[in-house]
N, C-alpha and C. Protein backbone atom coordinates (compact mmCIF):
# COMPACT_ATOMS: atom_id res chain seq x y z
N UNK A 1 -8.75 7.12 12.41
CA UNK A 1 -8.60 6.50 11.11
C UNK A 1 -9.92 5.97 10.58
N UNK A 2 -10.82 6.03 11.24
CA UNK A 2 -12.21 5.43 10.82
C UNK A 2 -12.20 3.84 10.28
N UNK A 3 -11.41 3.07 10.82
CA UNK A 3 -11.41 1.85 10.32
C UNK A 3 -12.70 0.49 10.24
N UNK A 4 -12.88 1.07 11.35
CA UNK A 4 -14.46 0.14 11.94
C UNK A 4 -15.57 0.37 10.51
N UNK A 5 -15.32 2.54 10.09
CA UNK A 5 -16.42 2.49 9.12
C UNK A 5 -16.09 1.67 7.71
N UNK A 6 -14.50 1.83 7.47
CA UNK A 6 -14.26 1.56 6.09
C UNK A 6 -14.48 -0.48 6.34
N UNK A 7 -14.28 -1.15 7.24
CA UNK A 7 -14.32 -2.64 7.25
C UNK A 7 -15.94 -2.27 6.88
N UNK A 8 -16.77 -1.52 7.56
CA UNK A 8 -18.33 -2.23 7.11
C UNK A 8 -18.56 -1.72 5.75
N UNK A 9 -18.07 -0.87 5.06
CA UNK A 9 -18.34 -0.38 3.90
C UNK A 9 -18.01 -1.43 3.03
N UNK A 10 -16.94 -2.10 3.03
CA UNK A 10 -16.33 -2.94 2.50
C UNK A 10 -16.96 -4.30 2.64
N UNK A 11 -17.78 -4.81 3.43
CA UNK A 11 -18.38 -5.94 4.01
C UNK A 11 -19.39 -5.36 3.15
N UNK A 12 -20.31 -4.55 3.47
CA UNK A 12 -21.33 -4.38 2.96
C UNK A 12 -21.33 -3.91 1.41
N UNK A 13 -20.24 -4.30 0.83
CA UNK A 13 -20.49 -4.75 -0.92
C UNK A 13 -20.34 -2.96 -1.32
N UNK A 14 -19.81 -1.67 -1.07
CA UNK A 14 -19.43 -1.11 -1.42
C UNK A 14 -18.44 -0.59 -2.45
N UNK A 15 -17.29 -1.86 -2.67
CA UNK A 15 -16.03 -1.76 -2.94
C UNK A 15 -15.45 -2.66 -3.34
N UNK A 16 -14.80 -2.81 -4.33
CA UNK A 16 -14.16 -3.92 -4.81
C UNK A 16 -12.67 -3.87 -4.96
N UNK A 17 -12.10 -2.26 -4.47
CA UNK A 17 -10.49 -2.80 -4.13
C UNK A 17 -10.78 -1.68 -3.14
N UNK A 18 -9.76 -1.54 -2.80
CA UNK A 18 -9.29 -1.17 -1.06
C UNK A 18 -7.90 -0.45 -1.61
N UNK A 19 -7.50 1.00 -2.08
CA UNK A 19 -5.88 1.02 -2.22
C UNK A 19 -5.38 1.89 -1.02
N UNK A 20 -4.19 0.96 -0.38
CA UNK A 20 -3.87 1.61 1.10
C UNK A 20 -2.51 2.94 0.10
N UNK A 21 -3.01 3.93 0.48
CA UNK A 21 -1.61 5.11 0.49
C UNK A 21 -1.94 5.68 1.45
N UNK A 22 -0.95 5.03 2.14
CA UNK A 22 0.07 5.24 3.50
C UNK A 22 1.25 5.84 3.41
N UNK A 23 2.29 6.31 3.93
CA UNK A 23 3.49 6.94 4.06
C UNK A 23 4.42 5.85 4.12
N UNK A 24 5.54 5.78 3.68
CA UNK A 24 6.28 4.81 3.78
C UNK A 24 7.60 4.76 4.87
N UNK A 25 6.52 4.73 5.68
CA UNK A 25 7.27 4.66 7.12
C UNK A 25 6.69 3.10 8.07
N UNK A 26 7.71 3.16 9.41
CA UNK A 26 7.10 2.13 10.35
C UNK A 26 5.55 2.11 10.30
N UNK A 27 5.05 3.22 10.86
CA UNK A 27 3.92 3.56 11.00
C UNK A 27 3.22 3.48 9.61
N UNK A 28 3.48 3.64 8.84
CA UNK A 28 2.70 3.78 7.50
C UNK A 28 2.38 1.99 7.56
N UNK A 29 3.30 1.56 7.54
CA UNK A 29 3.12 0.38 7.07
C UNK A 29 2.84 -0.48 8.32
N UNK A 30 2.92 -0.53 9.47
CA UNK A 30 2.13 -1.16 10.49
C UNK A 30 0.33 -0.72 10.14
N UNK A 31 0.26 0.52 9.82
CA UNK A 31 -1.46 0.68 9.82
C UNK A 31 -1.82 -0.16 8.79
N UNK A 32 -1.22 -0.15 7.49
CA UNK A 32 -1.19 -1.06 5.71
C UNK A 32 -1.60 -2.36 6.41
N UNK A 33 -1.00 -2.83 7.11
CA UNK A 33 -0.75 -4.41 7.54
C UNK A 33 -1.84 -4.55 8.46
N UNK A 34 -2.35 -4.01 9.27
CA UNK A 34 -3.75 -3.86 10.41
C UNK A 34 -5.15 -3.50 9.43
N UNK A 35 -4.79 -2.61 8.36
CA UNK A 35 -6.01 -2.64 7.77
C UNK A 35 -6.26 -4.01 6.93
N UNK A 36 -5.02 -4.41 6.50
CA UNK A 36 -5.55 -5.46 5.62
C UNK A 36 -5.78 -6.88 6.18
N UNK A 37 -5.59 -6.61 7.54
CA UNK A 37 -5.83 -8.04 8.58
C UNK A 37 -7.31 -7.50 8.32
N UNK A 38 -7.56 -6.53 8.72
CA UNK A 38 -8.66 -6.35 8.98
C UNK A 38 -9.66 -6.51 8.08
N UNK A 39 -9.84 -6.72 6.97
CA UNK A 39 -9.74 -6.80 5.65
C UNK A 39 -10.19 -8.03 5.00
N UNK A 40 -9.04 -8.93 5.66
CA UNK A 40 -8.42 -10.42 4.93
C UNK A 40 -9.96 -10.97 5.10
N UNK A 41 -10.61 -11.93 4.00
CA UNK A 41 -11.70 -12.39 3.46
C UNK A 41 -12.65 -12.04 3.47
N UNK A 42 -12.45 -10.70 3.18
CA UNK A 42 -13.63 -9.78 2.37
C UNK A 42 -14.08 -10.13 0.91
N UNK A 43 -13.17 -10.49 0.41
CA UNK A 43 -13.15 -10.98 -0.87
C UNK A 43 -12.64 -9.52 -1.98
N UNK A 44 -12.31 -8.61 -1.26
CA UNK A 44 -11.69 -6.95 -1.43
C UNK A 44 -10.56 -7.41 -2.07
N UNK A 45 -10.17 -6.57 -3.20
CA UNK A 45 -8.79 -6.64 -3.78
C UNK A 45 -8.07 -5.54 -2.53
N UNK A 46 -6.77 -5.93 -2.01
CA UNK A 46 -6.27 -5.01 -1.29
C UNK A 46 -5.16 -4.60 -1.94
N UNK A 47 -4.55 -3.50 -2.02
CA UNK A 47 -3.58 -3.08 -3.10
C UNK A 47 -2.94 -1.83 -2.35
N UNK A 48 -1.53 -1.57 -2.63
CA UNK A 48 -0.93 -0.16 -1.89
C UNK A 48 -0.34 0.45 -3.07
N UNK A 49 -0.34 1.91 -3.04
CA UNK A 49 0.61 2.49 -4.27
C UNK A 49 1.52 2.21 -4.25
N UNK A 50 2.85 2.35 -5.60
CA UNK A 50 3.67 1.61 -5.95
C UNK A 50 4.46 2.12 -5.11
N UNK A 51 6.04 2.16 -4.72
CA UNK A 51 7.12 3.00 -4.28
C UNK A 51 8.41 2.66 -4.70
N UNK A 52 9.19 3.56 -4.51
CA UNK A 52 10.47 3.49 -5.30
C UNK A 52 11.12 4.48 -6.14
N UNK A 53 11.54 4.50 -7.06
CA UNK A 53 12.60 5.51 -7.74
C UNK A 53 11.45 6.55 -8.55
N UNK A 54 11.09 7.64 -7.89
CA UNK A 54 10.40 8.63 -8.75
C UNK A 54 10.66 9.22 -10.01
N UNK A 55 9.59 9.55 -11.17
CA UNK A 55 10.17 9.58 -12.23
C UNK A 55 11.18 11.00 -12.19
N UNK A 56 11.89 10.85 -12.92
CA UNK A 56 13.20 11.95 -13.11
C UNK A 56 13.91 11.82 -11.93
N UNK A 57 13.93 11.06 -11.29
CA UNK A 57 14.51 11.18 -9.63
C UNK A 57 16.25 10.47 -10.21
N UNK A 58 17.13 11.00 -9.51
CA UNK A 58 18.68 10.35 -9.89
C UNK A 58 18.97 9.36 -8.62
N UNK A 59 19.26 8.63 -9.13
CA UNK A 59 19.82 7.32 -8.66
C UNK A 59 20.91 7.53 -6.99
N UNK A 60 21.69 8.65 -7.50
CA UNK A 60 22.60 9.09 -7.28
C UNK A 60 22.16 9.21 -5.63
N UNK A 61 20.72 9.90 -5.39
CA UNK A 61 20.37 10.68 -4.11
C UNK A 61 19.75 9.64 -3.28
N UNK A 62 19.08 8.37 -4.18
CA UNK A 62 18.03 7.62 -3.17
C UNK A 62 18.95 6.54 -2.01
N UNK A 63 17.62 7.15 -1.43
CA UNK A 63 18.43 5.63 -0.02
C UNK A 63 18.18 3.99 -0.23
N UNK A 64 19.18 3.21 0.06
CA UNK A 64 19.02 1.64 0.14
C UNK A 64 17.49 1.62 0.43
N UNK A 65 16.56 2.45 0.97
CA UNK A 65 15.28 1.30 0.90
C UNK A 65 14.43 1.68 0.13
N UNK A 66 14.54 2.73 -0.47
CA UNK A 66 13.55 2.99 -1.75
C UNK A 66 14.14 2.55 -3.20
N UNK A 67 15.53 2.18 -3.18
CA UNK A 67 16.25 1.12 -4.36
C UNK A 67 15.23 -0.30 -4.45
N UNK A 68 15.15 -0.60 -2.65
CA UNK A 68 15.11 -2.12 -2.44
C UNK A 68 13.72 -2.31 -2.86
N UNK A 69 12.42 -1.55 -2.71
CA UNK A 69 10.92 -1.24 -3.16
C UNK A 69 11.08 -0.71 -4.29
N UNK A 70 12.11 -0.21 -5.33
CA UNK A 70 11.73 -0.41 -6.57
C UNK A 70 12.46 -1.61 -7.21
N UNK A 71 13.10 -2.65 -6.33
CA UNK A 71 13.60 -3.36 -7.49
C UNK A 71 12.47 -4.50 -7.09
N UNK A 72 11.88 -4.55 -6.06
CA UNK A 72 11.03 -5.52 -5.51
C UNK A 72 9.69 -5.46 -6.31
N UNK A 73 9.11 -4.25 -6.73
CA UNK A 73 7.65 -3.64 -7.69
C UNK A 73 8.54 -3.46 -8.64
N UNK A 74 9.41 -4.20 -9.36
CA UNK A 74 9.98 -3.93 -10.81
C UNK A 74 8.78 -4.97 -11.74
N UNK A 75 9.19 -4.40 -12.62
CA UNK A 75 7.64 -4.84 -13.83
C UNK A 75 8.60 -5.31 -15.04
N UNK A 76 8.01 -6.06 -16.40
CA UNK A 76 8.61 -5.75 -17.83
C UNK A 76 8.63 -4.42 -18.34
N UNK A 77 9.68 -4.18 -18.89
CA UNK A 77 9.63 -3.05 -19.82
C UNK A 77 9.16 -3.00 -21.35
């Protein structure tokens, strides 16, 4: 995962956000959560892509946890 390089890139004033897209799995999101420990007072915006109900996607097919991550990243309309 090259993490060691992306923390010094980031230390060393490279970057001013950090966006984790990860898979939205255990694993996706255990690495999300280790990078951004890793991370924490960098002074780095840390940010992950959005998830949830894809556009044109029917309601009908999605599972309880991609309902629960779009009602959680719900915005104004």
């Amino acid at each position: 995962l090259r993490v060691a390089e992306l923390v010094g890139r980031v230390r060393g004033g490279e970057a001013k956000e950090v966006v984790l897209a990860l898979p939205a799995t255990v694993d996706g999101q255990t690495t999300a959560h280790y990078i951004a420990e890793r991370l924490a007072g960098s002074g780095v915006e840390i940010t992950s892509l959005a998830r949830g109900v894809p556009v044109g996607g029917e309601l009908d097919w999605l599972d309880d946890g991609t309902i629960i991550q779009a009602l959680r990243q719900r915005r104004p309309a």
